[in-house]
Protein backbone atom coordinates (compact mmCIF):
# COMPACT_ATOMS: atom_id res chain seq x y z
CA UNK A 1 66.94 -31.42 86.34
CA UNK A 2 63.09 -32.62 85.84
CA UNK A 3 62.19 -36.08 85.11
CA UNK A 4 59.07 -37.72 84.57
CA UNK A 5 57.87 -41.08 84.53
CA UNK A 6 54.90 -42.94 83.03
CA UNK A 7 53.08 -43.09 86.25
CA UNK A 8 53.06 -39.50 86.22
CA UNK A 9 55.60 -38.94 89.54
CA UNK A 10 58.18 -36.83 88.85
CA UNK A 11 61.16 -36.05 90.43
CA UNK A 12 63.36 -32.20 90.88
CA UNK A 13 66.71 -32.50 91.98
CA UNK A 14 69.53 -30.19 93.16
CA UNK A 15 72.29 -30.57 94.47
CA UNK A 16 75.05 -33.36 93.89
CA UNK A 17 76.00 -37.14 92.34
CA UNK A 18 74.31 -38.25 95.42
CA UNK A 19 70.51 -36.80 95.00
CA UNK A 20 70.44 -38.01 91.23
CA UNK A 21 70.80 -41.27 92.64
CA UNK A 22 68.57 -41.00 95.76
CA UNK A 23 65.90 -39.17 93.46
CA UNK A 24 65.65 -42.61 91.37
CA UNK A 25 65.79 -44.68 94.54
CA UNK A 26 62.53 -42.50 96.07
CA UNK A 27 60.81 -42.63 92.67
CA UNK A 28 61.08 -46.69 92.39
CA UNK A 29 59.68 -46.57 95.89
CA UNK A 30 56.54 -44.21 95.51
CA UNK A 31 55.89 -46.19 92.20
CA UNK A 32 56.10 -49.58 93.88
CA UNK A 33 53.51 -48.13 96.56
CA UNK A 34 51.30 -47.33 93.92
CA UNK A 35 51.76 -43.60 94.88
CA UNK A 36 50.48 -41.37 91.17
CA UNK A 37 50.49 -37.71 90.77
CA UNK A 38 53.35 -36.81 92.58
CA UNK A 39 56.47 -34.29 92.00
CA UNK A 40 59.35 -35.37 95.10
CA UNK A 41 61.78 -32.18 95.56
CA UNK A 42 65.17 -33.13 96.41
CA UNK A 43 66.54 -30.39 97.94
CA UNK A 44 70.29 -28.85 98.62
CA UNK A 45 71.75 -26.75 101.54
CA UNK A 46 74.94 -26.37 99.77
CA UNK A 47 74.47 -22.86 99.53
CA UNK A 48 71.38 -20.41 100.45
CA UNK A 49 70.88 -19.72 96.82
CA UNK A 50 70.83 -23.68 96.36
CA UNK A 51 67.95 -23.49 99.31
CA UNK A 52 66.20 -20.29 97.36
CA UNK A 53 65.94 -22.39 94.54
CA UNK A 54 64.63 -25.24 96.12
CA UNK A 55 61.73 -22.84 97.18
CA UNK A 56 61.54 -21.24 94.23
CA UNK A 57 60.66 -24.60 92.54
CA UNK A 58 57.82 -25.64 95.34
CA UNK A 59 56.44 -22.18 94.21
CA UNK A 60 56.49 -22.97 90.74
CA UNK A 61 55.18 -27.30 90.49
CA UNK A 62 52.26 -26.04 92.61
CA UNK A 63 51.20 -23.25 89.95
CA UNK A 64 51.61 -25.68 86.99
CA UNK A 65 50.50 -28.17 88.93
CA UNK A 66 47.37 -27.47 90.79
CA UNK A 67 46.13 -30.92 91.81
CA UNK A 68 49.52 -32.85 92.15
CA UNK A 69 50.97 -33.46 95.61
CA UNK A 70 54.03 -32.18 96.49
CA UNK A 71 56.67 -33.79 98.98
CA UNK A 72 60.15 -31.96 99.90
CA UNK A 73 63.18 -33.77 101.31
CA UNK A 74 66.59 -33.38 100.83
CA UNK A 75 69.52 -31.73 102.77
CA UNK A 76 67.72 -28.23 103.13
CA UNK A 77 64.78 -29.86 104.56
CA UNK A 78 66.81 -31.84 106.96
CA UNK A 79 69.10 -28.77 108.06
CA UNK A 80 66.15 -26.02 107.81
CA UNK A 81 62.74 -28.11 107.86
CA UNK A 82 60.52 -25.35 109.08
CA UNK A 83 61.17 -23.31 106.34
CA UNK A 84 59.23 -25.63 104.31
CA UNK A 85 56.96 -27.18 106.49
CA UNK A 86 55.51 -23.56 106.86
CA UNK A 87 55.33 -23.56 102.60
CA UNK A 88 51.11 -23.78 102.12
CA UNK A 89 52.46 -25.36 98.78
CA UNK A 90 54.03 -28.15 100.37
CA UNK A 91 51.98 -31.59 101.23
CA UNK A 92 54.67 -33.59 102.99
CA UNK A 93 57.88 -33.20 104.05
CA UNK A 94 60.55 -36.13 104.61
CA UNK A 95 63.56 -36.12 106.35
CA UNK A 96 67.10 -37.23 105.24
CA UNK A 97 67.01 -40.12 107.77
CA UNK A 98 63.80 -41.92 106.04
CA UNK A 99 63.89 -40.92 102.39
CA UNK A 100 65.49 -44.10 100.87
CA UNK A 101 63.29 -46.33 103.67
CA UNK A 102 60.55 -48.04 101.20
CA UNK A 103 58.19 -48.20 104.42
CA UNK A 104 58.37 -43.95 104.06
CA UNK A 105 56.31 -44.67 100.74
CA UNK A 106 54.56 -47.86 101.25
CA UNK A 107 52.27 -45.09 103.45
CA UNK A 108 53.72 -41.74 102.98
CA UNK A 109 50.78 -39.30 104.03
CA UNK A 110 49.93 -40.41 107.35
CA UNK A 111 52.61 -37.66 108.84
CA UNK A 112 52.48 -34.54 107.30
CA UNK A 113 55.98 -33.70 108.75
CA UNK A 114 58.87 -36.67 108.97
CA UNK A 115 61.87 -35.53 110.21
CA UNK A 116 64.45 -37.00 112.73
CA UNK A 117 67.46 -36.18 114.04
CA UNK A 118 70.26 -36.97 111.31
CA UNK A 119 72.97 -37.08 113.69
CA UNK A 120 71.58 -39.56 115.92
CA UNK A 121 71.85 -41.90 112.56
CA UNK A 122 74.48 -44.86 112.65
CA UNK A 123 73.60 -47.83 111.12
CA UNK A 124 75.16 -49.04 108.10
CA UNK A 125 72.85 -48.45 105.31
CA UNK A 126 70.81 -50.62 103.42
CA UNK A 127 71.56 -50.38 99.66
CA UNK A 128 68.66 -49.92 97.21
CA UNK A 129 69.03 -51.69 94.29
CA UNK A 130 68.16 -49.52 91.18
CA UNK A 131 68.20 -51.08 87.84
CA UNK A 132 69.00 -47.89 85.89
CA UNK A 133 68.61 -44.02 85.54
CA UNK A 134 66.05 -41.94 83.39
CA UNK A 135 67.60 -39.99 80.72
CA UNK A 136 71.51 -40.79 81.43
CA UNK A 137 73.99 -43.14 80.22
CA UNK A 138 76.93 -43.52 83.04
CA UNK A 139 75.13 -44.81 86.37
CA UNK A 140 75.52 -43.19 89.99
CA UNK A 141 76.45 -46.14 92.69
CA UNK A 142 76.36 -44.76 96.52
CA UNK A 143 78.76 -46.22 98.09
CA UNK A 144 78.92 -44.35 101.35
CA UNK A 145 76.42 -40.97 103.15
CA UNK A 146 77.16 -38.45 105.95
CA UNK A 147 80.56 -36.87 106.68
CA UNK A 148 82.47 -36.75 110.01
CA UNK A 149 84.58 -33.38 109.49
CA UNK A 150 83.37 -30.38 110.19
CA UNK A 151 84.75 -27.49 107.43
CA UNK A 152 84.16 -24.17 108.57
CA UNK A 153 81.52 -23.14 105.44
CA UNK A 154 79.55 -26.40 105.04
CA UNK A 155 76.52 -27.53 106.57
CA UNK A 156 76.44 -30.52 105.00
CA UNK A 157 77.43 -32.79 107.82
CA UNK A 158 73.97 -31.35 109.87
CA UNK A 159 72.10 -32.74 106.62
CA UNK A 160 73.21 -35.84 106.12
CA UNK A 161 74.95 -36.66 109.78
CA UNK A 162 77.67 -38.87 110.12
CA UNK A 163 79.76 -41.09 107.35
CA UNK A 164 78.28 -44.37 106.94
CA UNK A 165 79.73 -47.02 104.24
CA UNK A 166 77.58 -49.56 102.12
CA UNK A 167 78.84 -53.07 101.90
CA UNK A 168 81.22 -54.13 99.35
CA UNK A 169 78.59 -57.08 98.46
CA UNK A 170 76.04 -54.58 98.13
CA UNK A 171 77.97 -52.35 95.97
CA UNK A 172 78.84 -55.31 93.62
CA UNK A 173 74.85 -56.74 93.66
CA UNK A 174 73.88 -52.77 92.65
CA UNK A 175 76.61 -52.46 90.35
CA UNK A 176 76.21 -55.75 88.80
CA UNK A 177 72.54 -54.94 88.14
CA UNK A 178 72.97 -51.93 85.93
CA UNK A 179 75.88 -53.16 84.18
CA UNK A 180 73.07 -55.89 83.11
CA UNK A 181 70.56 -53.50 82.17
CA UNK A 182 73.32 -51.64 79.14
CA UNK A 183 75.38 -48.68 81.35
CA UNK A 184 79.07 -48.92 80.30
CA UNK A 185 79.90 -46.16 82.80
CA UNK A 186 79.74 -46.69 86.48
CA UNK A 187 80.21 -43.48 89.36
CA UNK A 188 80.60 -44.36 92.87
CA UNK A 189 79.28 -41.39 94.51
CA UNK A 190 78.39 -40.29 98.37
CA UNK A 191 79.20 -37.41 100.63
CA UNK A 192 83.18 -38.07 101.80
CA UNK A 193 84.19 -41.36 99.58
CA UNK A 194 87.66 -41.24 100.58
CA UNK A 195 86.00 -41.89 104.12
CA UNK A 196 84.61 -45.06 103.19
CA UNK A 197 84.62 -48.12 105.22
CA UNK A 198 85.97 -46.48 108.65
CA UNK A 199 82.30 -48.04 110.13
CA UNK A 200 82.68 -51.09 108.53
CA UNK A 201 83.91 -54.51 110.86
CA UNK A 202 86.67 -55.08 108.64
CA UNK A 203 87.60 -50.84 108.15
CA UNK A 204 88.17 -51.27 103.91
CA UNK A 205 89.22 -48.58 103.02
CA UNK A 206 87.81 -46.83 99.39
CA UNK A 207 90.51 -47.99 97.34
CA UNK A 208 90.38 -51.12 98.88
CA UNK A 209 86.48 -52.04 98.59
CA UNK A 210 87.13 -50.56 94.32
CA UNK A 211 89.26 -53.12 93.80
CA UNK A 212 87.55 -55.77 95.35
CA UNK A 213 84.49 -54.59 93.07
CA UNK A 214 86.43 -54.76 90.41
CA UNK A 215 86.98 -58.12 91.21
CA UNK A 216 83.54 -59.18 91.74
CA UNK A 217 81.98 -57.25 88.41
CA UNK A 218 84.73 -57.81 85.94
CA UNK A 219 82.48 -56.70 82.88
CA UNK A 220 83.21 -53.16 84.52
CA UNK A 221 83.95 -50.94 81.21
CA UNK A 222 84.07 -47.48 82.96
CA UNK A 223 84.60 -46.55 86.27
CA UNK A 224 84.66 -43.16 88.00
CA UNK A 225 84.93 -41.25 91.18
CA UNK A 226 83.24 -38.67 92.05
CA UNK A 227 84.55 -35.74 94.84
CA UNK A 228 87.54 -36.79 96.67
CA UNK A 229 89.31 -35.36 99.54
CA UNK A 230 93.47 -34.84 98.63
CA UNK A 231 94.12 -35.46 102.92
CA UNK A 232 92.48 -39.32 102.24
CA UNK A 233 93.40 -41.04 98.91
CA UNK A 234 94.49 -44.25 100.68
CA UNK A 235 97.35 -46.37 99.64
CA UNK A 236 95.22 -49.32 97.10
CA UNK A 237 93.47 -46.56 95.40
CA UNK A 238 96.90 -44.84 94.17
CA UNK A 239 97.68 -48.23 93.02
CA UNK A 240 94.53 -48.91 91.47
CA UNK A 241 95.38 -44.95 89.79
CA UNK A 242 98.73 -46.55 88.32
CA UNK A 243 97.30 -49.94 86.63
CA UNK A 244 93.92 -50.24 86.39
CA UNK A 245 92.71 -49.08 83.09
CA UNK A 246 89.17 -49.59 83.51
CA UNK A 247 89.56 -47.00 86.11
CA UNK A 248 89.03 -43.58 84.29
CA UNK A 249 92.14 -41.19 84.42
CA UNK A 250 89.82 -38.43 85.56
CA UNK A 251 90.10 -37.18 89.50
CA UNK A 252 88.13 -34.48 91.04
CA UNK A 253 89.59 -33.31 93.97
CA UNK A 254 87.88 -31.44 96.68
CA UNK A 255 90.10 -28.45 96.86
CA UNK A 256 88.40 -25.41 97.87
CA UNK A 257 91.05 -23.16 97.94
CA UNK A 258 95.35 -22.70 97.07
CA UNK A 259 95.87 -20.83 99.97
CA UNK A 260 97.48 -22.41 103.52
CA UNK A 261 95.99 -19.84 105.59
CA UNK A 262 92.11 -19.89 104.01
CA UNK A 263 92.51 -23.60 104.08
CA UNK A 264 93.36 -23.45 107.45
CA UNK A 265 90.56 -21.68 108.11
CA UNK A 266 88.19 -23.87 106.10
CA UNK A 267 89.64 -26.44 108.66
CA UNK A 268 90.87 -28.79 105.68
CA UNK A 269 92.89 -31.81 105.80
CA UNK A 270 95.38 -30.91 103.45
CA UNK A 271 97.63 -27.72 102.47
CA UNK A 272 98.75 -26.07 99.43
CA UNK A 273 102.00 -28.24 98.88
CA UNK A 274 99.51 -31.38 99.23
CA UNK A 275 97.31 -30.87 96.21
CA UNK A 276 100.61 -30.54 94.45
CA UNK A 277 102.04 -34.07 95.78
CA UNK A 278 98.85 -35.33 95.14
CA UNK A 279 99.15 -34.16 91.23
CA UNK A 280 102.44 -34.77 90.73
CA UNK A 281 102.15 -38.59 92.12
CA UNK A 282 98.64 -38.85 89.88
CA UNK A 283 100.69 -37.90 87.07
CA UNK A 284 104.23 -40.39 87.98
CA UNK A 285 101.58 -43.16 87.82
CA UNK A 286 99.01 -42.15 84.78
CA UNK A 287 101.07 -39.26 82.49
CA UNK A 288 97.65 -38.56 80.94
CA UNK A 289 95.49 -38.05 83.65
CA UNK A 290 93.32 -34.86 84.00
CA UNK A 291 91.75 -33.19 87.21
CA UNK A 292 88.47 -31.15 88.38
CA UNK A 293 88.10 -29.40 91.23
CA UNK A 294 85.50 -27.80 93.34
CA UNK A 295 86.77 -24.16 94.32
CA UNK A 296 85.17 -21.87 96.60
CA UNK A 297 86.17 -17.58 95.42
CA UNK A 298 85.60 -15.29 98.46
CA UNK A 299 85.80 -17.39 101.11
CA UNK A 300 85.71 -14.60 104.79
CA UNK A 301 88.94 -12.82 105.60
CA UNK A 302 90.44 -14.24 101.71
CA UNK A 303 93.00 -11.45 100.84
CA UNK A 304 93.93 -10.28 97.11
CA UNK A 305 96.98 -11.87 97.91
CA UNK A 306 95.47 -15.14 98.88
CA UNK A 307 93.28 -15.44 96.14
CA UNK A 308 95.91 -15.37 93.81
CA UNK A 309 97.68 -18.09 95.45
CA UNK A 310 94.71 -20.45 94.50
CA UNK A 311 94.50 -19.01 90.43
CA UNK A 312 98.94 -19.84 90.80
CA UNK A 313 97.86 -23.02 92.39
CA UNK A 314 95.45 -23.88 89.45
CA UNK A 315 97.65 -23.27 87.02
CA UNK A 316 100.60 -24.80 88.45
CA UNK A 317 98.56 -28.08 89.17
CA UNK A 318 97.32 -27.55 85.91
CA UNK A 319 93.67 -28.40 87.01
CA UNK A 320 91.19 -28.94 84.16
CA UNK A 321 87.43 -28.90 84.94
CA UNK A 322 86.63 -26.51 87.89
CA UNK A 323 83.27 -26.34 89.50
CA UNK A 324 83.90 -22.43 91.13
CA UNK A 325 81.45 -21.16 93.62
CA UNK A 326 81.43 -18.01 95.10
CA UNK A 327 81.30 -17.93 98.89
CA UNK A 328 77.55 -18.54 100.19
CA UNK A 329 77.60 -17.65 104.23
CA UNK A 330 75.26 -20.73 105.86
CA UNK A 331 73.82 -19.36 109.24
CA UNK A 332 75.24 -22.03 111.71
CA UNK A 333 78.60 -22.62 110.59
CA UNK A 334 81.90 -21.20 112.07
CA UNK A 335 82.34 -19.49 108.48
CA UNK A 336 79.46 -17.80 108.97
CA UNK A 337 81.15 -15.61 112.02
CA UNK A 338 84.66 -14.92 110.55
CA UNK A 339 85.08 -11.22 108.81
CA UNK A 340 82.99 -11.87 105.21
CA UNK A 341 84.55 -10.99 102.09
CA UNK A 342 82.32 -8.34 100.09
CA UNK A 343 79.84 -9.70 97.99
CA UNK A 344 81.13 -8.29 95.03
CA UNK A 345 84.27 -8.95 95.45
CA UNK A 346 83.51 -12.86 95.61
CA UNK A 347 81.15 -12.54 92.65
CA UNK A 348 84.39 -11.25 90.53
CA UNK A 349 87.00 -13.56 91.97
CA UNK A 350 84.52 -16.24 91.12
CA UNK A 351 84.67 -14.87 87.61
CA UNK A 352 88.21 -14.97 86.87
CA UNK A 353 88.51 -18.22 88.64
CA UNK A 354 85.87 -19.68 85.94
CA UNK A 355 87.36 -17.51 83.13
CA UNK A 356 91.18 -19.32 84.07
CA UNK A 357 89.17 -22.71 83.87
CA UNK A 358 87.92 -22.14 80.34
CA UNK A 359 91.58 -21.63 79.49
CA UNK A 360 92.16 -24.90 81.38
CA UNK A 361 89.53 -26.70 79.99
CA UNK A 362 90.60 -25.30 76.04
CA UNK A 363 94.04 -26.52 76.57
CA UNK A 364 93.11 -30.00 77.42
CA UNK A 365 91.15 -29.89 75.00
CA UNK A 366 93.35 -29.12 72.19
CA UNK A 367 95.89 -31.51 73.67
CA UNK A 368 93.42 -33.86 72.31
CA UNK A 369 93.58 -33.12 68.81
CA UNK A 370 94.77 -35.71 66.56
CA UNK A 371 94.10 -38.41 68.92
CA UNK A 372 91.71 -41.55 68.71
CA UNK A 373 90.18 -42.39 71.43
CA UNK A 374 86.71 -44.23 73.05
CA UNK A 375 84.21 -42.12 73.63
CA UNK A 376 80.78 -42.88 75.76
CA UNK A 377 77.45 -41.81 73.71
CA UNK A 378 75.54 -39.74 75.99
CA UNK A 379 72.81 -38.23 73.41
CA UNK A 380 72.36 -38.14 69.57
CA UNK A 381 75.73 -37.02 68.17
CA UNK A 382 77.33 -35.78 71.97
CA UNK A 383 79.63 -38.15 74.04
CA UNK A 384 82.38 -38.21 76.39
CA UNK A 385 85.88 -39.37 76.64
CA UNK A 386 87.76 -41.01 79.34
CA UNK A 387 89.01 -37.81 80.60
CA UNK A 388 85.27 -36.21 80.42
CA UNK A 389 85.93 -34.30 78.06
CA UNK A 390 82.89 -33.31 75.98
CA UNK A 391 82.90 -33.98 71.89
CA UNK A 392 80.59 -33.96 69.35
CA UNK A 393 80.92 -36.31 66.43
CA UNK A 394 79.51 -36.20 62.93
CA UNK A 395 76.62 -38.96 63.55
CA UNK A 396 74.16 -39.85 65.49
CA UNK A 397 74.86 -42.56 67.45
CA UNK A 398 72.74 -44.54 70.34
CA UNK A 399 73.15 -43.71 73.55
CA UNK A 400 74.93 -45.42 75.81
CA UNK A 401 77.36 -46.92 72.65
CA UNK A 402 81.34 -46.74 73.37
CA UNK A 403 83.11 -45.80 69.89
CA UNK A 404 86.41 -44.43 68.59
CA UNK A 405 86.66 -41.18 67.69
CA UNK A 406 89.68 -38.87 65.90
CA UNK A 407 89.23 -35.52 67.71
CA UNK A 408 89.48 -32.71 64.73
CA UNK A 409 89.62 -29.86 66.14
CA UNK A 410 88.25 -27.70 69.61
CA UNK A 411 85.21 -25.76 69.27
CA UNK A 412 83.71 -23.75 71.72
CA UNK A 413 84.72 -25.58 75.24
CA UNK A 414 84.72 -29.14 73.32
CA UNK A 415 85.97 -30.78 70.92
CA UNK A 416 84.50 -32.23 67.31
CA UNK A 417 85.11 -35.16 66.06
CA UNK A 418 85.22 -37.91 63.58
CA UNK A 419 83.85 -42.12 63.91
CA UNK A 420 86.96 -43.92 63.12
């Protein structure tokens, strides 16, 4: 997604929850050091094709943009930072480490190349106050960076080295601020968020520090999660699932796979019988709640057999918004090594796993029908409801405005609906 400002900087970012929100924090900066003509790539290691892309961008800014300087960062640079350094298209490139530092802009081109090492990185991290987002109406809040596991496919932790937690204060003073500025929707975002607080003095754990937030910003409409891991939902946040309403009943879980043997390999915290406890005790404490799920198809030495374990485990969690990948080997992980599932093969398992999740998705959807319920204006005549489900109504409305809405009928992967 491209956005530009007024000052002419703009910002590309791939990736996750957590560049959106760091692409706004290193915009604010380069604009507050007077910085003009500028596009900042945020990259993404999640995958090589995420890296390609990143690339693949560079190549095309400096064609339509012939005079504009260009400066990289992001998790690709930080894991892979030659590979863009050597780009002749590239004017500057910023590590992980320094991005979100204001000093980094206040005189960004004396280095050509800043990069340090990520996992040398320990301090607790000094929150950036933004006072809203270009373009969207729910806000992203980081409320914690890095990751101390070490899954078999993910390079992640070599990007953005180890978990480090904001402070509650913080978190309140940032959320505080956009809640001021006219977003009814906040997302409390980072890397690992059910590993928040481990670094902290007092060791608050996530669902902790989200109800102490809650305490301290009371005009809180919306709240949301983003990724967490089923092995660390800690005891005040399943309590915080069972009576807080302002607390969306919408979970995405980090899954990755259905299988106990390809989780096992993944080295995951949790097994097959675990995402169901974790459903079923969602569901004791909030019958209507809904869940996503990031799913990886073709992960090395997955069987037939295995596979279909995770499209049974789908179904019998009944999981509603999947985010499917296929299997993208990252040179440096143990994944990388194990016996690799043929590309094809992960391309079509991928498939089917997306084609089960429309059928998911549809059935939520029509489970909707009939019903009023708030919905979030993101754009024109398009919102959301507390489950995220999309819906288009028959006006347009501003963005940003919470109304009621009778859901009609299901259209193609949404719903339409009526202004009550």
């Amino acid at each position: 997604m491209t956005h530009e400002t007024k000052d002419n900087i703009k910002a590309i970012t791939f990736g996750c929850r957590l560049n959106t929100y760091e692409s706004e924090v290193m915009k604010n900066h380069a604009r507050k050091a007077g910085i003009d003509n500028a596009i900042i790539i945020n990259t993404c290691a999640v995958t090589n094709e995420a890296e390609r892309k990143s690339r693949q961008a560079i190549r095309r800014m400096r064609r339509e943009n012939p005079d504009a300087r260009i400066i990289v960062t992001g998790c690709a640079v930080q894991v892979n930072p030659d590979s863009f350094v050597d780009m002749p298209e590239v004017d500057q490139v910023i590590g992980n480490d320094i991005k979100l530092k204001a000093e980094s802009w206040s005189e960004p081109f004396s280095e050509r190349v800043q990069v340090n090492d990520i996992m040398s990185v320990k301090e607790i991290m000094d929150h950036n106050v933004l006072s809203g987002f270009e373009d969207r109406t729910r806000a992203f809040v980081q409320v914690q960076n890095g990751c101390d596991h070490c899954c078999t496919f993910c390079i992640i932790p070599y990007g953005r080295g180890p978990s480090r937690s904001v402070a509650i204060g913080n978190i309140a003073k940032q959320v505080r601020k956009l809640i001021a500025g006219g977003y009814q929707e906040i997302v409390l975002t980072g890397v690992d968020i059910t590993s928040y607080g481990a670094d902290l003095p007092e060791r608050p754990t996530l669902g902790q520090m989200t109800r102490h937030l809650l305490e301290l910003a009371p005009e809180i409409k919306r709240l949301r999660l983003s990724s967490l891991d089923p092995a660390g939902i800690d005891g005040d946040l399943w309590e915080l699932i069972g009576d807080e309403p302002r607390l969306m009943p919408h979970l995405h879980l980090s899954m990755q796979a259905g299988d106990d043997m390809v989780l096992k390999r993944m080295k995951r915290r949790h097994s097959r019988r675990d995402l169901f406890d974790v459903c079923d005790k969602a569901r004791r404490l909030r019958s209507d709640i809904v869940f996503g799920a990031d799913i990886i198809a073709g992960f090395p030495t997955e069987t037939e057999e295995m596979f279909e374990n995770t499209l049974s485990a789908v179904k019998e969690c009944d999981l509603t918004f999947l985010h499917v990948f296929p299997y993208s080997l990252r040179c440096g992980t143990p994944a990388a090594r194990m016996p690799q599932v043929d590309g094809i093969v992960r391309k079509e398992r991928a498939k089917r796993l997306r084609e089960l999740g429309i059928e998911q998705l549809n059935r939520h959807l029509e489970s909707l029908v009939g019903k009023s319920l708030p919905v979030l204006i993101e754009e024109n005549n398009k919102g959301r409801t507390e489950y995220f489900s999309e819906v288009t109504i028959d006006r347009n409305l501003p963005s940003g405005k919470i109304v009621t809405v009778k859901m009609e009928r299901v259209a193609e992967n949404y719903l339409k609906g009526a202004l009550v």
